[in-house]
C-alpha atoms as a PDB file:
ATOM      1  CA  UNK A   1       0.918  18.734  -6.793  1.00  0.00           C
ATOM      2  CA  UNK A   2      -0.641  18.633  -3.581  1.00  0.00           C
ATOM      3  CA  UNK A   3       2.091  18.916  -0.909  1.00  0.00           C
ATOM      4  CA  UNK A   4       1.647  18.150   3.277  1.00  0.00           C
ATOM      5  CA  UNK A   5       0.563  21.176   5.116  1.00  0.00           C
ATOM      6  CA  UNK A   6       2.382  21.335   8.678  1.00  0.00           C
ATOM      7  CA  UNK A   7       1.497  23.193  12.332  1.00  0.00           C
ATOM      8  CA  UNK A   8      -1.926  23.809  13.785  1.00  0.00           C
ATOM      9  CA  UNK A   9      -5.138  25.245  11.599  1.00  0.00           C
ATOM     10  CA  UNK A  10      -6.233  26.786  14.349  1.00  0.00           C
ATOM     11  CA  UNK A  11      -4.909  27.488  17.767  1.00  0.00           C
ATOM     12  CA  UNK A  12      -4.256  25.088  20.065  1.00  0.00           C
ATOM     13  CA  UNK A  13      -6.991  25.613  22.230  1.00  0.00           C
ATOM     14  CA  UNK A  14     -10.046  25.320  19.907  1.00  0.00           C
ATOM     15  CA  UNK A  15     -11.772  21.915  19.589  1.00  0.00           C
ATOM     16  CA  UNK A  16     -14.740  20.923  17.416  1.00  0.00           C
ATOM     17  CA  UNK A  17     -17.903  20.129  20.277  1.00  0.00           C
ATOM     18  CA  UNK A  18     -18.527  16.802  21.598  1.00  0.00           C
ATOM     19  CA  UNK A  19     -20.889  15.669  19.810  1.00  0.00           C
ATOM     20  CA  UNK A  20     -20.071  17.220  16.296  1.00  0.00           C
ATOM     21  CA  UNK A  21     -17.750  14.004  15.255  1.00  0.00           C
ATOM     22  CA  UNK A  22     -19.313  10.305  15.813  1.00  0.00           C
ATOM     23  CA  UNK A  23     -18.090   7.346  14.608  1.00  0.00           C
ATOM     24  CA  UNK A  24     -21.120   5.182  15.601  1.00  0.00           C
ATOM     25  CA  UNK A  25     -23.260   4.203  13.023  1.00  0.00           C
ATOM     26  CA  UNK A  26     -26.607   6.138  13.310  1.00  0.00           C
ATOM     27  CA  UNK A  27     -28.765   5.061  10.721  1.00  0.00           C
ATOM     28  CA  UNK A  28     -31.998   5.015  13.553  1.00  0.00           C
ATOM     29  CA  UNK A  29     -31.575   8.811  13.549  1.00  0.00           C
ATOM     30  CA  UNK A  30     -31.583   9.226   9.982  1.00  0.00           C
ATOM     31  CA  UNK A  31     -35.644   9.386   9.858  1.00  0.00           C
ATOM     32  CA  UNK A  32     -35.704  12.450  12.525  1.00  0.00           C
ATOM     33  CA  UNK A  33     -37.820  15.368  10.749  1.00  0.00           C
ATOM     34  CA  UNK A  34     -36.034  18.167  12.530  1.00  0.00           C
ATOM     35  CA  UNK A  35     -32.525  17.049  11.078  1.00  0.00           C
ATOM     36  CA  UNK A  36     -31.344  17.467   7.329  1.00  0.00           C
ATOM     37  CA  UNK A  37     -29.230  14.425   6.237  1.00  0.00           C
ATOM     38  CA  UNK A  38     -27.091  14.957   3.757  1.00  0.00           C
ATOM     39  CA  UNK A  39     -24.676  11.531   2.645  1.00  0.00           C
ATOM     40  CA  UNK A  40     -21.600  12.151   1.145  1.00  0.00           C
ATOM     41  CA  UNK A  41     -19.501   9.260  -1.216  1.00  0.00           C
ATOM     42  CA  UNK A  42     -16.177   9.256  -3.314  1.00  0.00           C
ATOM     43  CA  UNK A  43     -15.799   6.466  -5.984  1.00  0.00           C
ATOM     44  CA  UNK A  44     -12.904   5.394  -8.421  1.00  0.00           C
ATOM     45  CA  UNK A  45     -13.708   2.978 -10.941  1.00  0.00           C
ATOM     46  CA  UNK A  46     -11.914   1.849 -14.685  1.00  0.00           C
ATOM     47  CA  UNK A  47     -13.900   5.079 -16.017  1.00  0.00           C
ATOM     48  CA  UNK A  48     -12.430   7.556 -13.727  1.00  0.00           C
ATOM     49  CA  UNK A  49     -12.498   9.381 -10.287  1.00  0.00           C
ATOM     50  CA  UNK A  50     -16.281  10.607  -9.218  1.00  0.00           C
ATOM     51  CA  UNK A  51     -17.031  12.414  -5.799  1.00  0.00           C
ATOM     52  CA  UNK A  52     -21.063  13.281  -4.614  1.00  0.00           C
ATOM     53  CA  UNK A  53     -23.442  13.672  -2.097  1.00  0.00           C
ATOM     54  CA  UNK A  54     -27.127  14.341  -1.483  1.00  0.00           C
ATOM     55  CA  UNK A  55     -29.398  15.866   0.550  1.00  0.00           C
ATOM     56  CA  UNK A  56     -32.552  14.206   2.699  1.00  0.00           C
ATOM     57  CA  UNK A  57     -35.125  16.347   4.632  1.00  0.00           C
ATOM     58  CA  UNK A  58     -38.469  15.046   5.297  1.00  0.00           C
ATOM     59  CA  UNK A  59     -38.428  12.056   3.454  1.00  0.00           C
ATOM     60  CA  UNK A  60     -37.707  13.761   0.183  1.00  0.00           C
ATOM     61  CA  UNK A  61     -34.311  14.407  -1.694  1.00  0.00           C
ATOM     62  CA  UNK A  62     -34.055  18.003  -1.790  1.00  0.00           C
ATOM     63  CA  UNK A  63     -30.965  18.698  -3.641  1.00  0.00           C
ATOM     64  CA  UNK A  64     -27.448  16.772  -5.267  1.00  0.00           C
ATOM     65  CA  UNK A  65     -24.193  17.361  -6.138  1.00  0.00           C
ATOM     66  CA  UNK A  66     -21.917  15.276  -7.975  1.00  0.00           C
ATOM     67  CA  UNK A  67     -18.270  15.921 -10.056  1.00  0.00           C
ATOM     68  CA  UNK A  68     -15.381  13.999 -11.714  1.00  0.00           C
ATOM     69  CA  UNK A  69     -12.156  14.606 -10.701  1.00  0.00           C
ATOM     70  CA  UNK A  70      -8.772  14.004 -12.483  1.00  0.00           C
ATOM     71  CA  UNK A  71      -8.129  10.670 -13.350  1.00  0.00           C
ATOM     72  CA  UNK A  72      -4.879  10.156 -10.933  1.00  0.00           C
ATOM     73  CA  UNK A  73      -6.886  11.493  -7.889  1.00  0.00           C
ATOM     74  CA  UNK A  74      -7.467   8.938  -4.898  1.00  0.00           C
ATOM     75  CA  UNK A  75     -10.435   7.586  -3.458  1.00  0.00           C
ATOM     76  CA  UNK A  76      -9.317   9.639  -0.361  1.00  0.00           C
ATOM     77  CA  UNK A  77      -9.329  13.135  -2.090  1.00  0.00           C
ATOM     78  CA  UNK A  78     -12.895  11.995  -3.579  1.00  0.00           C
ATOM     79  CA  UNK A  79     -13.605  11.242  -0.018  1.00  0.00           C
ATOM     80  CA  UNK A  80     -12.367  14.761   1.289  1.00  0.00           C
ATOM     81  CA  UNK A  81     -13.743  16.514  -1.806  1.00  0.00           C
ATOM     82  CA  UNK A  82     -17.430  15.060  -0.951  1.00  0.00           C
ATOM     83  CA  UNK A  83     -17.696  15.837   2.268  1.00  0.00           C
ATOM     84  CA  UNK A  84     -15.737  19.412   1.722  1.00  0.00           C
ATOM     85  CA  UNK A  85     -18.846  20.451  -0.810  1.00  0.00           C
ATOM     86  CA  UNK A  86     -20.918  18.833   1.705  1.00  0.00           C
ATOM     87  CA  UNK A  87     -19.969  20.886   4.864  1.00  0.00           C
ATOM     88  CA  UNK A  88     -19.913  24.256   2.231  1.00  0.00           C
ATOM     89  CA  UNK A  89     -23.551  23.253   1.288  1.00  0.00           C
ATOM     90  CA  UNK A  90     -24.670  22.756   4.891  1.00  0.00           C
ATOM     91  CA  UNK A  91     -23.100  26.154   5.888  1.00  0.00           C
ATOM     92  CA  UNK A  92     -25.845  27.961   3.964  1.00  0.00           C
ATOM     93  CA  UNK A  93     -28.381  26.512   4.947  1.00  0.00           C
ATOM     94  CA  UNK A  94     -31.233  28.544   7.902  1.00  0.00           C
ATOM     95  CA  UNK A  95     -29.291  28.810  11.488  1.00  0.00           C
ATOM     96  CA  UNK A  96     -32.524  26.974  12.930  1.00  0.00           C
ATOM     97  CA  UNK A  97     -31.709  23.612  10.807  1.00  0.00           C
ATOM     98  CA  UNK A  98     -29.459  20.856  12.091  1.00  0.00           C
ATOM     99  CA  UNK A  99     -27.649  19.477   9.516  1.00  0.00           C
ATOM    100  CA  UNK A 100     -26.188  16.025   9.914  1.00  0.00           C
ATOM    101  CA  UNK A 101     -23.329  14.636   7.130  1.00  0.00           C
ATOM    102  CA  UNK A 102     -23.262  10.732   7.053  1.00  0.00           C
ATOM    103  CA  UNK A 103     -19.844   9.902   5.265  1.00  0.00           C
ATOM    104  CA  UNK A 104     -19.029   6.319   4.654  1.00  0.00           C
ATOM    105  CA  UNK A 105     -15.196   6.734   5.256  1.00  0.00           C
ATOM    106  CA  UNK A 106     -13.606   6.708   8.732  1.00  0.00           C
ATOM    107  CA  UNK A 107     -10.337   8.091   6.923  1.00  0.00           C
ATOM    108  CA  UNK A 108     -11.332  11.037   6.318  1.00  0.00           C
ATOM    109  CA  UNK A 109     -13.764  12.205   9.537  1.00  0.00           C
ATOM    110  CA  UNK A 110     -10.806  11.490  11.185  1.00  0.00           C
ATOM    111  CA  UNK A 111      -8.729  13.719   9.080  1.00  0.00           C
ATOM    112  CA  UNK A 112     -11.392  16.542   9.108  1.00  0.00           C
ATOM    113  CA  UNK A 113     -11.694  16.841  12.755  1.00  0.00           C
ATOM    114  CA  UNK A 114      -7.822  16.888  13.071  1.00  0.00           C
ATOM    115  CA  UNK A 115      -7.105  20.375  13.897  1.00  0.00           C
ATOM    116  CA  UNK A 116      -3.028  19.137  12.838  1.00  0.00           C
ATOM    117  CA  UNK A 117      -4.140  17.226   9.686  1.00  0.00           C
ATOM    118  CA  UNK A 118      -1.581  17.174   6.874  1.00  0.00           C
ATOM    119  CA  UNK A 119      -4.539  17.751   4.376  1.00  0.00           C
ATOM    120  CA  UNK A 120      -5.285  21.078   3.125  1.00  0.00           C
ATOM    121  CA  UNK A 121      -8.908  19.977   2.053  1.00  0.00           C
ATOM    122  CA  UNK A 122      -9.214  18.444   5.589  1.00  0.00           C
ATOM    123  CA  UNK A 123      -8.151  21.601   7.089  1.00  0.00           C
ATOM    124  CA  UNK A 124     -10.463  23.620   5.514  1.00  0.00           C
ATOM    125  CA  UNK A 125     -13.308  21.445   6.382  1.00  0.00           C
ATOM    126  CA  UNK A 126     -12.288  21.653  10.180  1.00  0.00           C
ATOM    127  CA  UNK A 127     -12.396  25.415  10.169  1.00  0.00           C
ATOM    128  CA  UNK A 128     -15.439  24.757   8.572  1.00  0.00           C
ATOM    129  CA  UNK A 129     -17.069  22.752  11.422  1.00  0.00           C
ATOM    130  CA  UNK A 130     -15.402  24.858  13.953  1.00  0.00           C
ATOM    131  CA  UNK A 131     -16.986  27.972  12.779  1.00  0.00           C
ATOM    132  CA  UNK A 132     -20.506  26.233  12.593  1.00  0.00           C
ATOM    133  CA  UNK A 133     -21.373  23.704  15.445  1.00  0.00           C
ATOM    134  CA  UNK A 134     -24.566  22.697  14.119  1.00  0.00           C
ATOM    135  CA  UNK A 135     -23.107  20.979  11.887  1.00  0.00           C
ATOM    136  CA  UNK A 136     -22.135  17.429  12.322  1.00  0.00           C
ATOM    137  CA  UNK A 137     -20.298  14.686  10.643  1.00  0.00           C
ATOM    138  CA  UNK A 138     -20.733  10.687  11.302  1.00  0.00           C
ATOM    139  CA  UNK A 139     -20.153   7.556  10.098  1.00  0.00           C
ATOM    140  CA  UNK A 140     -22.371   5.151   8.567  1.00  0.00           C
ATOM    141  CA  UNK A 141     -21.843   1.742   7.389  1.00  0.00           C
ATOM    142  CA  UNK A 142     -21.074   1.575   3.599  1.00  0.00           C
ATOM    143  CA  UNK A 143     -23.266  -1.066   1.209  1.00  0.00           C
ATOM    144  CA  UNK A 144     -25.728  -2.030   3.906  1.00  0.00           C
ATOM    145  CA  UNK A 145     -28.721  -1.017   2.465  1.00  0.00           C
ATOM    146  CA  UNK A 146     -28.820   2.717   4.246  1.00  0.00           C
ATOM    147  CA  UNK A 147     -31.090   4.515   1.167  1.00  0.00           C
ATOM    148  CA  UNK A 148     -28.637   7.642   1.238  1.00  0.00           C
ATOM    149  CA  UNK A 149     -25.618   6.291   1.095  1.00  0.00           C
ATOM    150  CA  UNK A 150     -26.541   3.527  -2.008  1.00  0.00           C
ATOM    151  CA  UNK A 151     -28.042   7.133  -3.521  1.00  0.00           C
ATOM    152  CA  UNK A 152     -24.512   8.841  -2.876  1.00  0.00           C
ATOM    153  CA  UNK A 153     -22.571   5.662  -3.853  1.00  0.00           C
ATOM    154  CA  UNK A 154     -24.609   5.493  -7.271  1.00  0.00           C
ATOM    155  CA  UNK A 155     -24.446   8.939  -8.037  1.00  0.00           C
ATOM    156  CA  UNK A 156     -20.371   9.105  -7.625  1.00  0.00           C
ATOM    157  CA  UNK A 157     -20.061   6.490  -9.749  1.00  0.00           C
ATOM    158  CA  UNK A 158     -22.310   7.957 -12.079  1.00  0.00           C
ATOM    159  CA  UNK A 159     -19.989  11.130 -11.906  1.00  0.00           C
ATOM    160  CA  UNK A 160     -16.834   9.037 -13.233  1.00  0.00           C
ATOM    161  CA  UNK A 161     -18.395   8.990 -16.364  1.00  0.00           C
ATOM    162  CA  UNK A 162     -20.632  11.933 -16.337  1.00  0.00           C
ATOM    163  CA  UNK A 163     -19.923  14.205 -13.852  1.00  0.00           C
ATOM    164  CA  UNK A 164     -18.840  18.321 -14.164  1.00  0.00           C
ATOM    165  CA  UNK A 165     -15.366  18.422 -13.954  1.00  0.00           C
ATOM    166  CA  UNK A 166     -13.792  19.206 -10.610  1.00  0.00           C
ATOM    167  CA  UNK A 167     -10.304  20.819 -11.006  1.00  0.00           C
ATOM    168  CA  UNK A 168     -10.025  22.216  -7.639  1.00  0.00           C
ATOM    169  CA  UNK A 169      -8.279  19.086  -6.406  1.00  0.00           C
ATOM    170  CA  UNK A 170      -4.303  19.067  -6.697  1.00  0.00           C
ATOM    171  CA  UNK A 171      -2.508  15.677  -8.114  1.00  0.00           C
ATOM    172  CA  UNK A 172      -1.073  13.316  -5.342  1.00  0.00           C
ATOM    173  CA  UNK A 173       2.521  13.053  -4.955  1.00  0.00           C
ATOM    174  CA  UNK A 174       2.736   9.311  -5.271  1.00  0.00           C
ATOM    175  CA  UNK A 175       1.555  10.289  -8.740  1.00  0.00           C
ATOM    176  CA  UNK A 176       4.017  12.827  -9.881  1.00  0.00           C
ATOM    177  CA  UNK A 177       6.610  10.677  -8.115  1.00  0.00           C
ATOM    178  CA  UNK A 178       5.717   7.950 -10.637  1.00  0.00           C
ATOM    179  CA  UNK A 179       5.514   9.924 -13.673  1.00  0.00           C
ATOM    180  CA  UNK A 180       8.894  11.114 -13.013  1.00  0.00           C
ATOM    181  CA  UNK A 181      10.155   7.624 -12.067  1.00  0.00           C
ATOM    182  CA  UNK A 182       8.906   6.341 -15.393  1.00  0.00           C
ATOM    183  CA  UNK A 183      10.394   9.406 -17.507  1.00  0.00           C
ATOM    184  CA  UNK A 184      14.044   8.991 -15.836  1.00  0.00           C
ATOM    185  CA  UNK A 185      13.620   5.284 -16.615  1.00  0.00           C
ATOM    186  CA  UNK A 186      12.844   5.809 -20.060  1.00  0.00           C
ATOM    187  CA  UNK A 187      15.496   8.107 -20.753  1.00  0.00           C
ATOM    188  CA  UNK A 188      18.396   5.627 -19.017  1.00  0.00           C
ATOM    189  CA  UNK A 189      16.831   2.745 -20.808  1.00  0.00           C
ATOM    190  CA  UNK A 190      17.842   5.286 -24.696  1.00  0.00           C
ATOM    191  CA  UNK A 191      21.073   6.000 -23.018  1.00  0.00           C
ATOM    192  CA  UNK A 192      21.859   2.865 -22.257  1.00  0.00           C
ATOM    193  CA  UNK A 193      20.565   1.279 -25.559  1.00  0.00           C
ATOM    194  CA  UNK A 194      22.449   3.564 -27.641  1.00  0.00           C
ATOM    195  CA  UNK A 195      25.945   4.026 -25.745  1.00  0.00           C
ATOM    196  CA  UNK A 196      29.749   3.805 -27.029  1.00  0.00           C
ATOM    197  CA  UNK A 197      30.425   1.594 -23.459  1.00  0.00           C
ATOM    198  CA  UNK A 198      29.897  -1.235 -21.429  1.00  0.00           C
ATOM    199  CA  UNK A 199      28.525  -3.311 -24.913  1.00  0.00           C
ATOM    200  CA  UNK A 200      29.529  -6.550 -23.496  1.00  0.00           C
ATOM    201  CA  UNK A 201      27.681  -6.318 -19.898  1.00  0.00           C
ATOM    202  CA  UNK A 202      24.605  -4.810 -22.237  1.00  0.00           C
ATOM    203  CA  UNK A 203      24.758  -8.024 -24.348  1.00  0.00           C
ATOM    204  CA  UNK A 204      24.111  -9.693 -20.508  1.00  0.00           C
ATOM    205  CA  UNK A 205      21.553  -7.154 -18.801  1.00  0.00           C
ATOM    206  CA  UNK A 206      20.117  -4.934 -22.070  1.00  0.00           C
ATOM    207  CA  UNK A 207      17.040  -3.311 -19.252  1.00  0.00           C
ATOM    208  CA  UNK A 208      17.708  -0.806 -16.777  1.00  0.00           C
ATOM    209  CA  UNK A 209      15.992  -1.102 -13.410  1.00  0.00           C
ATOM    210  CA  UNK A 210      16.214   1.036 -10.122  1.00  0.00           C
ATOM    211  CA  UNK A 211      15.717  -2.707  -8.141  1.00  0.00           C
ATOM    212  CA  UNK A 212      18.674  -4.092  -7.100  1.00  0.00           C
ATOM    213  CA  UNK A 213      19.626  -8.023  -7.677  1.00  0.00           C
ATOM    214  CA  UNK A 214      18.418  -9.716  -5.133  1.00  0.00           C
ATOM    215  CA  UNK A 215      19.835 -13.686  -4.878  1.00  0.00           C
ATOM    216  CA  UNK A 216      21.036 -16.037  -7.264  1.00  0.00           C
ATOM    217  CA  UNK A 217      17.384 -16.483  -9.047  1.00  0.00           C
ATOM    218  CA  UNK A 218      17.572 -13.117 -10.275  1.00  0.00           C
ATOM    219  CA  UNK A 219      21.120 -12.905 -11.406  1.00  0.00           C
ATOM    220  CA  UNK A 220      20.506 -16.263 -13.227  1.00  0.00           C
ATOM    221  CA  UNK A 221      17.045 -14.571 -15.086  1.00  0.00           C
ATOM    222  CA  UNK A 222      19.163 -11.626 -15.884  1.00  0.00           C
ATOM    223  CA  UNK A 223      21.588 -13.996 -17.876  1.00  0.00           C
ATOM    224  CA  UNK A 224      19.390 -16.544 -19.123  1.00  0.00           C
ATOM    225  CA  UNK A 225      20.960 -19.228 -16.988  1.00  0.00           C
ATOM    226  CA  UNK A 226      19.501 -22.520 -15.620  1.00  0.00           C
ATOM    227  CA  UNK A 227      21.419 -22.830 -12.131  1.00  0.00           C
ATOM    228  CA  UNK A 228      18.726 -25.694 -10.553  1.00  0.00           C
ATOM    229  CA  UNK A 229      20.227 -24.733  -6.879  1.00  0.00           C
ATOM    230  CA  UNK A 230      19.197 -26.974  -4.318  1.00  0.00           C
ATOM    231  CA  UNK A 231      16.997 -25.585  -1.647  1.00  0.00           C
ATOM    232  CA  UNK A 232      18.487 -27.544   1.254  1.00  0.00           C
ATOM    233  CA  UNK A 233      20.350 -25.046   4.348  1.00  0.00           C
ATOM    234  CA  UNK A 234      23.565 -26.801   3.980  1.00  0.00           C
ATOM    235  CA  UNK A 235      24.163 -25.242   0.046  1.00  0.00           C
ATOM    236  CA  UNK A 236      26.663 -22.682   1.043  1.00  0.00           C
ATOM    237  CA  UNK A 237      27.214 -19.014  -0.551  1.00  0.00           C
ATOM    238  CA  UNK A 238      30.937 -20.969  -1.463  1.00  0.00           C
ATOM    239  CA  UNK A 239      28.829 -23.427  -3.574  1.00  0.00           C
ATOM    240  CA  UNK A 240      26.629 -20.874  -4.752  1.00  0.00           C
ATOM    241  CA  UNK A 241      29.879 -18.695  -5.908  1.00  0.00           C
ATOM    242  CA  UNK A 242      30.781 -21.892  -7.627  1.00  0.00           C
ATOM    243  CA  UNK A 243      28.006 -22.580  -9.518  1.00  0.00           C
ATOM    244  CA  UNK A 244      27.595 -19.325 -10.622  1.00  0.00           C
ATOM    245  CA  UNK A 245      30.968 -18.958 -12.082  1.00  0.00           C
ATOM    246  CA  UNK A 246      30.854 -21.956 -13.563  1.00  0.00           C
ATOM    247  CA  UNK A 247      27.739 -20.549 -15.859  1.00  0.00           C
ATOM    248  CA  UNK A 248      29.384 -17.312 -16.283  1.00  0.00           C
ATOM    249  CA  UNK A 249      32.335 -19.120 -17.809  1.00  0.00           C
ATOM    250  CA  UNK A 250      30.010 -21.635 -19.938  1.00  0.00           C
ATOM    251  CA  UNK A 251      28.371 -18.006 -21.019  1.00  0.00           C
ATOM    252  CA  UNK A 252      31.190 -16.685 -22.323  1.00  0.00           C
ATOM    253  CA  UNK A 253      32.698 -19.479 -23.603  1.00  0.00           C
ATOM    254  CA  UNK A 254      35.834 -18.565 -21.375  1.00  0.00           C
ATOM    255  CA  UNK A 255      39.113 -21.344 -21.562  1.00  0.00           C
ATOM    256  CA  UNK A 256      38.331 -24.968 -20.197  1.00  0.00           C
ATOM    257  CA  UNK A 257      41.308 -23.918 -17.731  1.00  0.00           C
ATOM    258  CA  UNK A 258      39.172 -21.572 -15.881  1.00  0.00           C
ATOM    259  CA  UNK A 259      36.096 -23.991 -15.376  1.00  0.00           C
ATOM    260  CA  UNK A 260      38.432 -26.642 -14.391  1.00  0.00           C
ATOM    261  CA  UNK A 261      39.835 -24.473 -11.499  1.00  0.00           C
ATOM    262  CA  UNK A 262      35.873 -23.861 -10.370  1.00  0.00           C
ATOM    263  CA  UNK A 263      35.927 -27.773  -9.939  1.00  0.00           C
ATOM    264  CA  UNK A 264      32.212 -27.579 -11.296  1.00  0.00           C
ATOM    265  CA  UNK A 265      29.140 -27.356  -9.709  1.00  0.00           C
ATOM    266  CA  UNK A 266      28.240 -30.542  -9.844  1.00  0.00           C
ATOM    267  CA  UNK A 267      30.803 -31.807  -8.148  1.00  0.00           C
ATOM    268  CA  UNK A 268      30.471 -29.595  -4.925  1.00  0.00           C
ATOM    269  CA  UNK A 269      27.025 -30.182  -4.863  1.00  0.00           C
ATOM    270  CA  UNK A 270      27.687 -33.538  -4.975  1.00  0.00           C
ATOM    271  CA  UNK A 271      30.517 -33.151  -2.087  1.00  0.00           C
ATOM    272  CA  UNK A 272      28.399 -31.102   0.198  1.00  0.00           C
ATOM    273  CA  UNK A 273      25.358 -34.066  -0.216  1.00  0.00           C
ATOM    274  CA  UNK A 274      28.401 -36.998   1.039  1.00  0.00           C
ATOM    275  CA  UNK A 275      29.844 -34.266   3.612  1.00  0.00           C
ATOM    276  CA  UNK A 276      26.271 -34.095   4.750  1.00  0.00           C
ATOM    277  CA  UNK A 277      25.377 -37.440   5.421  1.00  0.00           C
ATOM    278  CA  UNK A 278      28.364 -38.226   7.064  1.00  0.00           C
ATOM    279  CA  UNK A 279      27.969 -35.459   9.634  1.00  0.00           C
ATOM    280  CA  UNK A 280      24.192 -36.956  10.221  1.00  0.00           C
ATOM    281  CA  UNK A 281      25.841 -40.408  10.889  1.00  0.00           C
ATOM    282  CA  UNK A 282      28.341 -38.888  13.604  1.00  0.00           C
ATOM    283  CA  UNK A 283      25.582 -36.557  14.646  1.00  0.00           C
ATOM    284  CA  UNK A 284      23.500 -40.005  15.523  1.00  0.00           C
ATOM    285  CA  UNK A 285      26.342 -42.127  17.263  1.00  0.00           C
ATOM    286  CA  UNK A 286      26.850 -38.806  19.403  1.00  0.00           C
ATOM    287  CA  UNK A 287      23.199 -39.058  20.690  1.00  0.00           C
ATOM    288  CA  UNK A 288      23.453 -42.497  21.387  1.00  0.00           C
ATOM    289  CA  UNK A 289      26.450 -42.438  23.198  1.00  0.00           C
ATOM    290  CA  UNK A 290      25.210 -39.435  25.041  1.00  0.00           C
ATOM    291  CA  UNK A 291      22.259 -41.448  26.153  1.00  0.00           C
ATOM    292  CA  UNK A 292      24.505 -44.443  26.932  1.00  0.00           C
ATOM    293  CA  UNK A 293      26.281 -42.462  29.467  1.00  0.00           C
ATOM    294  CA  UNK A 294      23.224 -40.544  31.028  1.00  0.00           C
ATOM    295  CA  UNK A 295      21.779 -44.002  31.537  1.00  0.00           C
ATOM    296  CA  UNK A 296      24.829 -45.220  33.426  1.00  0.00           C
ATOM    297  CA  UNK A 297      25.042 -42.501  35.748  1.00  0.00           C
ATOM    298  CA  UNK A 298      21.573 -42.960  36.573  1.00  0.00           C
ATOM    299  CA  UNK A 299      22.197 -46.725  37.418  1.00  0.00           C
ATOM    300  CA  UNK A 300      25.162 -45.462  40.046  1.00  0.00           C
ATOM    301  CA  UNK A 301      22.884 -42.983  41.442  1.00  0.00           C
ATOM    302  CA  UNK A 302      20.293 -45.950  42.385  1.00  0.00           C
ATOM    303  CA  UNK A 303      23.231 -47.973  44.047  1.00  0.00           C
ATOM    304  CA  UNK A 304      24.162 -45.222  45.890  1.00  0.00           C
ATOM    305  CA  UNK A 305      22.955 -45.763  49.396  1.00  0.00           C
END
């Protein structure tokens, strides 16, 4: 599982140069003879997880790499991994050539030139870099029409289906987190489904879920009820109580006495509808006597002399 990596890569005081990281999108400088481009690309599709890149120098595509990862990987890691072959690749290269990686993904050139990134692969392409100024990393606008980086998107995708497999890359955590969420769910839905106790709230709620209730709605899908609970601010959590014992007591088919105490639904619906129409009615003859009064006042004050 790959697990956050914590403190500095490097000490404190090292920093990649200037102009090693850009985040401008360079495609005019792409053409320049004296520079090898290389364009890196990550790609997860219904077929898989695919990471690649390729290499430009004078107008002719010198080499490629491409791999499929796990299945479960992110786009991120295929990011990361891309760029990490990338930066390995350009590291062998002649001292006299400037290599230049165009990466698509402003994620992870951030994370790469973070000397206190949380990514192992990230950190190991910063120590990389900081070994070997000459080579540089920017961005470059994805899917508008830059030759190398349609190459490197098509050739990642390729790699979903087709590519060597890459098992260098660790599964995320969100990942293992949900495999394990669905395994303890699985297991409390058996126990549950085949216990000695609690048979009659079973008969009400037979799934097991980790979300709590969350209003009336819910508790009424979890019993198959049909509350119909007006929308309006005045419906009160009092009603609400009502109405939902009243169900709970047609549900279980509990004595009439019980759903005659709970004066029904209905009725306090109906109750809080008259209680709020009357306290519209006062709420009006308040205004207007309000405004009777201002008006008055403002007569004396034009008598006054």
């Amino acid at each position: 599982m790959e697990m956050k990596v914590t403190g500095w890569s490097t000490h404190p005081s090292e920093h990649l140069k200037p102009n090693q990281i850009s985040f401008e999108d360079e495609e005019a400088y792409i053409a320049q003879k004296d520079i090898i481009n290389i364009f890196t690309d990550g790609s997860k599709t219904e077929h898989g997880v695919g990471a690649a890149f390729c290499v430009l120098t004078n107008d002719i595509w010198a080499y490629q790499w491409s791999a499929k990862l796990n299945d479960n990987n992110t786009v991120f890691q295929a990011e990361l991994t891309a760029l990490h072959e990338a930066v390995i690749y350009a590291s062998h290269l002649p001292n006299h050539n400037t290599s230049k990686i165009h990466v698509d993904n402003r994620a992870s050139i951030m994370a790469s030139s973070n000397s206190k990134s949380t990514n192992e692969t990230a950190r190991k392409i910063f120590k990389i870099l900081l070994s070997i100024p000459r080579i540089k990393v920017s961005w470059v606008r994805a899917h508008a029409g830059n030759i190398g980086n349609e190459r490197a998107d098509q050739l990642a995708k390729d790699a979903t289906q087709h590519g060597q497999t890459y098992s260098h890359i660790k599964l995320p955590k969100p990942h293992i987190k949900g495999l394990l969420r669905k395994k303890m769910l699985e297991e409390w839905q058996t126990s549950w489904k085949n216990g000695d106790t609690g048979r009659k709230i079973y008969n009400i709620m037979p799934s097991v879920s980790v979300r709590p209730l969350t209003g009336l709605e819910r508790l009424s899908s979890s019993l198959n009820m049909d509350l119909s609970l007006p929308t309006s601010k005045d419906f009160t959590c009092l009603t609400a109580i009502i109405a939902v014992v009243v169900e709970l007591a047609r549900h279980f088919t509990m004595p009439r006495s019980v759903s005659i105490q709970c004066h029904g639904y209905e009725e306090a619906s109906a109750k809080l509808r008259k209680e709020k129409k009357m306290y519209q009615v006062s709420s009006r003859g308040l205004l207007a006597r309000r405004r009777k009064v201002h008006k008055s006042v403002m007569c004396i004050e034009e008598l006054r002399p």
